[in-house]
N, C-alpha and C. Protein backbone atom coordinates (compact mmCIF):
# COMPACT_ATOMS: atom_id res chain seq x y z
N UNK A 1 112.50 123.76 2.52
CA UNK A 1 111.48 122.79 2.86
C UNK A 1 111.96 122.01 4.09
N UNK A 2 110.70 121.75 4.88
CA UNK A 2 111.22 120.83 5.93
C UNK A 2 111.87 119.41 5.44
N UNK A 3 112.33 118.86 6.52
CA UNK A 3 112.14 117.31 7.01
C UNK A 3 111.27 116.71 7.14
N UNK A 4 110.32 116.99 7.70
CA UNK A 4 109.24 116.04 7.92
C UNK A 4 107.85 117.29 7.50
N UNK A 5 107.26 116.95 7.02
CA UNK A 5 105.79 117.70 7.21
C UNK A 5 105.04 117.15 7.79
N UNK A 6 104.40 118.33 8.26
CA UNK A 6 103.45 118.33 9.74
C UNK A 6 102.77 117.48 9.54
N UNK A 7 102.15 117.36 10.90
CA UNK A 7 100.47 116.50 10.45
C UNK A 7 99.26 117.32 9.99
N UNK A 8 99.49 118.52 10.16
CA UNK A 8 98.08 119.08 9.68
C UNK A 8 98.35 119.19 8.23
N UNK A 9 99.26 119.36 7.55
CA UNK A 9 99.88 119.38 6.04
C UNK A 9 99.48 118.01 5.70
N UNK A 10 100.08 116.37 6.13
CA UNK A 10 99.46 115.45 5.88
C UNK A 10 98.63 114.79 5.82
N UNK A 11 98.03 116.06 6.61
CA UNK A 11 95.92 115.35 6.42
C UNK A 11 95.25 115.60 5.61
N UNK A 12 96.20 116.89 4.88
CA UNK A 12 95.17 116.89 3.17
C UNK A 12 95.59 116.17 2.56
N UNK A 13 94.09 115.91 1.94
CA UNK A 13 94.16 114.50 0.70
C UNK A 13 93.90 115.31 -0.74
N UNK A 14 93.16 116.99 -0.82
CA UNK A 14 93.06 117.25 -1.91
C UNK A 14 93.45 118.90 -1.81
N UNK A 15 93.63 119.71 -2.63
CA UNK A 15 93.93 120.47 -2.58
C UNK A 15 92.84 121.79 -3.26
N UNK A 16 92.33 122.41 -1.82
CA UNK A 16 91.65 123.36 -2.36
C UNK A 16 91.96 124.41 -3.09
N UNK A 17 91.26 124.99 -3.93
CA UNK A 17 91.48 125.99 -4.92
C UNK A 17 90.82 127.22 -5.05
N UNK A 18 91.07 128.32 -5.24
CA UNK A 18 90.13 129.81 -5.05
C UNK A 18 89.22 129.56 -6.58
N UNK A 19 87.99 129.84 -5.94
CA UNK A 19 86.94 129.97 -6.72
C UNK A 19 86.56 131.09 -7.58
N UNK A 20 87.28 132.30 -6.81
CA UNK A 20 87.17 133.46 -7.91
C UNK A 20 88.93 133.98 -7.05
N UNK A 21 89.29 134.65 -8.52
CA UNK A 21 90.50 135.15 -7.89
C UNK A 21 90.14 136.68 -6.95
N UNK A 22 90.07 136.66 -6.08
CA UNK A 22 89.84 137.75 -5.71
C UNK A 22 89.52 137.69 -4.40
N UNK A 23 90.05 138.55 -2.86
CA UNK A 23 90.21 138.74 -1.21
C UNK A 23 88.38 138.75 -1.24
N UNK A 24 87.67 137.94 -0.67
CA UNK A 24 86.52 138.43 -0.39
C UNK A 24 86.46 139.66 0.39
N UNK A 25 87.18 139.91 1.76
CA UNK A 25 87.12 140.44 2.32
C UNK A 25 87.21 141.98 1.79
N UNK A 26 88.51 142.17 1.32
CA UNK A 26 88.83 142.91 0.19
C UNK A 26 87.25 143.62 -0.57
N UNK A 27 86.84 142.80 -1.39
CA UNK A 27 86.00 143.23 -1.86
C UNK A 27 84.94 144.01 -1.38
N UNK A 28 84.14 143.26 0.00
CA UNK A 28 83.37 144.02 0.95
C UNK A 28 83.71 145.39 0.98
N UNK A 29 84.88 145.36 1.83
CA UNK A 29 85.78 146.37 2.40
C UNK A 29 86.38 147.79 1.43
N UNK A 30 85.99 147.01 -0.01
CA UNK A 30 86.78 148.34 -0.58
C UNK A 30 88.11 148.38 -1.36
N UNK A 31 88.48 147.32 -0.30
CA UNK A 31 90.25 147.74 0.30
C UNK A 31 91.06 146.95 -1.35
N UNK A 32 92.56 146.85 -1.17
CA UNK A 32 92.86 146.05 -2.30
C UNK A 32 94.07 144.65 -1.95
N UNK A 33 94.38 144.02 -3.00
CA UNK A 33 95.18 142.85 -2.02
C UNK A 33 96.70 142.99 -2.88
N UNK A 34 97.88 142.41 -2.51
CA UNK A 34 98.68 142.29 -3.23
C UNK A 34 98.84 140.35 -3.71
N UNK A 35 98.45 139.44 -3.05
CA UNK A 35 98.27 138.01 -3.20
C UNK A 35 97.34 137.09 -2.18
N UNK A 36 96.79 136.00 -3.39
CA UNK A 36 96.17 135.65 -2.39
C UNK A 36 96.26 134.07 -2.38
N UNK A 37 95.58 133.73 -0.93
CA UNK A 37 95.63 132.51 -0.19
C UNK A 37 94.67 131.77 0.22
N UNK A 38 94.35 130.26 -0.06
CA UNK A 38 93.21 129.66 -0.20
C UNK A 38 93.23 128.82 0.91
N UNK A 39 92.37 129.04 2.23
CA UNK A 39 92.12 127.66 2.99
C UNK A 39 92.04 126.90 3.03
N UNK A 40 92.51 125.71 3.21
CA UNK A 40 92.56 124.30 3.18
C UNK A 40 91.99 123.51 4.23
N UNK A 41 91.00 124.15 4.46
CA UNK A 41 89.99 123.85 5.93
C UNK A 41 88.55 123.93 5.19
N UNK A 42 88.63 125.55 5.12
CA UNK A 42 87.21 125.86 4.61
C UNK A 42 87.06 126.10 3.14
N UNK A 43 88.44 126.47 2.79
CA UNK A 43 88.50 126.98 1.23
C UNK A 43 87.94 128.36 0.82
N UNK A 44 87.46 129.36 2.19
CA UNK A 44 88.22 130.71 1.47
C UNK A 44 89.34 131.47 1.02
N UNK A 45 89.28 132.39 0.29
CA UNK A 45 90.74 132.69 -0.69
C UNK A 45 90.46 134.54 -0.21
N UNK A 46 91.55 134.61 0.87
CA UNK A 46 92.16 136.27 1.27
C UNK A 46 93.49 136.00 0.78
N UNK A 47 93.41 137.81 1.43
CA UNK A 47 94.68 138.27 0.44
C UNK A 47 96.04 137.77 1.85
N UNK A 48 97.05 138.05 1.27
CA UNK A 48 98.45 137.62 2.23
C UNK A 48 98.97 138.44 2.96
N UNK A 49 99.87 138.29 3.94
CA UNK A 49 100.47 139.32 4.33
C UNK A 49 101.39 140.49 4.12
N UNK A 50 101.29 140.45 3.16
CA UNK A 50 101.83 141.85 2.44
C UNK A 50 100.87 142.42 1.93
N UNK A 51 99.53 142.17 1.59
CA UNK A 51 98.60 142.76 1.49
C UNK A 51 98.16 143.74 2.72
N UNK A 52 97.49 145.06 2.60
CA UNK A 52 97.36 145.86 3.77
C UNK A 52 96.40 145.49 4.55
N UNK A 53 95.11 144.51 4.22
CA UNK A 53 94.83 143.85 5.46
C UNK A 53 95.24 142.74 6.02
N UNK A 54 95.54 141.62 5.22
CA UNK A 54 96.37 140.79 6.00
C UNK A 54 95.06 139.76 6.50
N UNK A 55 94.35 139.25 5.74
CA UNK A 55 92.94 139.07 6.19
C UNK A 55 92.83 137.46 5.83
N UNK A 56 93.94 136.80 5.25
CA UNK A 56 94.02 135.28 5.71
C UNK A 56 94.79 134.98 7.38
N UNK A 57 95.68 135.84 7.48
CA UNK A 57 96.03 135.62 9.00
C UNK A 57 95.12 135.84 10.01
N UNK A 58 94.13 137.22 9.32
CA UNK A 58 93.34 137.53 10.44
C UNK A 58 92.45 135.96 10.72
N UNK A 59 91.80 135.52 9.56
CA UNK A 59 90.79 134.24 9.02
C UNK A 59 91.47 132.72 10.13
N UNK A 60 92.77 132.76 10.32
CA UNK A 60 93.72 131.42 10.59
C UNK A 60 93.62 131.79 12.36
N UNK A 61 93.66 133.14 12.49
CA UNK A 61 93.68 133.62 14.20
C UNK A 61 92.59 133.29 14.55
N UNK A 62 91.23 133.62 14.20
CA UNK A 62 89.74 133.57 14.38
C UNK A 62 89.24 132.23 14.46
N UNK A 63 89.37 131.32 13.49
CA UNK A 63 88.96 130.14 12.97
C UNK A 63 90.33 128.77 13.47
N UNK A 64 91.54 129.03 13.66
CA UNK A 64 92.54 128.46 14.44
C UNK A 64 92.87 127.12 12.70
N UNK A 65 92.10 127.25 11.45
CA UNK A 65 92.54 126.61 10.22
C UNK A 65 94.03 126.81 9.88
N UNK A 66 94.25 125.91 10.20
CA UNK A 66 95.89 126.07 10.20
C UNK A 66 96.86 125.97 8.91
N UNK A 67 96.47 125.76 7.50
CA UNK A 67 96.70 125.09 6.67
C UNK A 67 96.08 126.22 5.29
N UNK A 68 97.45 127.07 4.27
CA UNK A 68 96.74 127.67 3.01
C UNK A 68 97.55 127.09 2.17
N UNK A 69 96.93 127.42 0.85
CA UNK A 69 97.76 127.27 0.37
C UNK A 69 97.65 128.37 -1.17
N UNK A 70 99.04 128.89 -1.90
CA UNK A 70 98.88 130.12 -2.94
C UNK A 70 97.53 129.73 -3.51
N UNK A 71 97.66 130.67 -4.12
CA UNK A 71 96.12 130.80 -5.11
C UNK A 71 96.65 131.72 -6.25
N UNK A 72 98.28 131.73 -5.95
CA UNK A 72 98.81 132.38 -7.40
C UNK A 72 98.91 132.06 -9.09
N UNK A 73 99.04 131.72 -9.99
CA UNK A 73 98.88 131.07 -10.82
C UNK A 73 100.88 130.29 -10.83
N UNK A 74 100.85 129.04 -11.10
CA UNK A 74 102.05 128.65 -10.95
C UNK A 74 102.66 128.65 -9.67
N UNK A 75 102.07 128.74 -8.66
CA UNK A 75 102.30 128.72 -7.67
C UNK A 75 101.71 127.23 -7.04
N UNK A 76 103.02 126.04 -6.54
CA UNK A 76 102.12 125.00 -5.75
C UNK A 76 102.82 125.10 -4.27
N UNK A 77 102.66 125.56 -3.24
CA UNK A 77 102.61 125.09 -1.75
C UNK A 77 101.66 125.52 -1.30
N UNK A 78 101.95 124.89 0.44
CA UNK A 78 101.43 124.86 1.36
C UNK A 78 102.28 125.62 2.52
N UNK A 79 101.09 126.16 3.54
CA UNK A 79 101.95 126.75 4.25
C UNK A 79 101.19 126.27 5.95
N UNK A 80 101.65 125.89 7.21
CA UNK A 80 101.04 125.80 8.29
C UNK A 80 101.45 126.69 8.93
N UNK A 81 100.09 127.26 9.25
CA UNK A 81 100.94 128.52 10.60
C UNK A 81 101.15 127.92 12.03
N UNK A 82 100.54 126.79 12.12
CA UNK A 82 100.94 125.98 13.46
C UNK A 82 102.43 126.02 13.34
N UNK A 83 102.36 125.21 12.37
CA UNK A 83 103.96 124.49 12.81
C UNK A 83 105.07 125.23 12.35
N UNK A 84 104.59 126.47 11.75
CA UNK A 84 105.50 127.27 10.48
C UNK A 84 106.25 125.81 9.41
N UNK A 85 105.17 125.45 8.75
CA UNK A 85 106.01 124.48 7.85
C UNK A 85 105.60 124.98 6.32
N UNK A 86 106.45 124.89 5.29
CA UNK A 86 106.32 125.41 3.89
C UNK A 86 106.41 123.87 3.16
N UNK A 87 105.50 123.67 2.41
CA UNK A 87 105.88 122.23 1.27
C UNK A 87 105.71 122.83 0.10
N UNK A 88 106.46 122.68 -0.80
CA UNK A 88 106.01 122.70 -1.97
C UNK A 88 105.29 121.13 -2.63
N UNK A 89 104.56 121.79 -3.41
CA UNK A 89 104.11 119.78 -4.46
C UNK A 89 104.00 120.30 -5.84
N UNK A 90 103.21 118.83 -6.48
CA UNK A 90 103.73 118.74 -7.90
C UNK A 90 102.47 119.27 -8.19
């Protein structure tokens, strides 16, 4: 964990959550995910990068939402791809 967390990490006040477990994109597509990751901008939930599309990074490149966070069960952080910063919380 950092030292300081970012500012885009400290501007959330709540923490979005995946609404269905499951890559939308993914689904369209066919394709399958290995984990997934919930926006903290818009609050869609793709799969991660070890998944074979990779379709929250694609979502963070497109849209410039800088801020996911797991959508695993027992899983609490955050991750910024700006700043590459990781927090965990309670």
């Amino acid at each position: 964990m950092a030292d300081q967390i970012c500012s885009h990490i400290s501007a959330i006040t709540e923490i979005k959550t995946a609404k269905k477990r499951e890559c939308e994109e993914c689904v369209k597509a066919g394709g399958r995910w290995v984990h997934l990751r919930t926006c903290q901008t818009c609050g869609v939930t793709l799969c991660c990068d070890d998944s074979p599309s990779k379709h929250m990074t694609k979502h963070n490149h497109a849209t410039g939402h800088p801020v996911i966070s797991s959508a695993e069960p027992g899983e609490k952080w955050l991750w910024c791809y700006e700043d590459e910063s990781f927090v965990e919380y309670d």
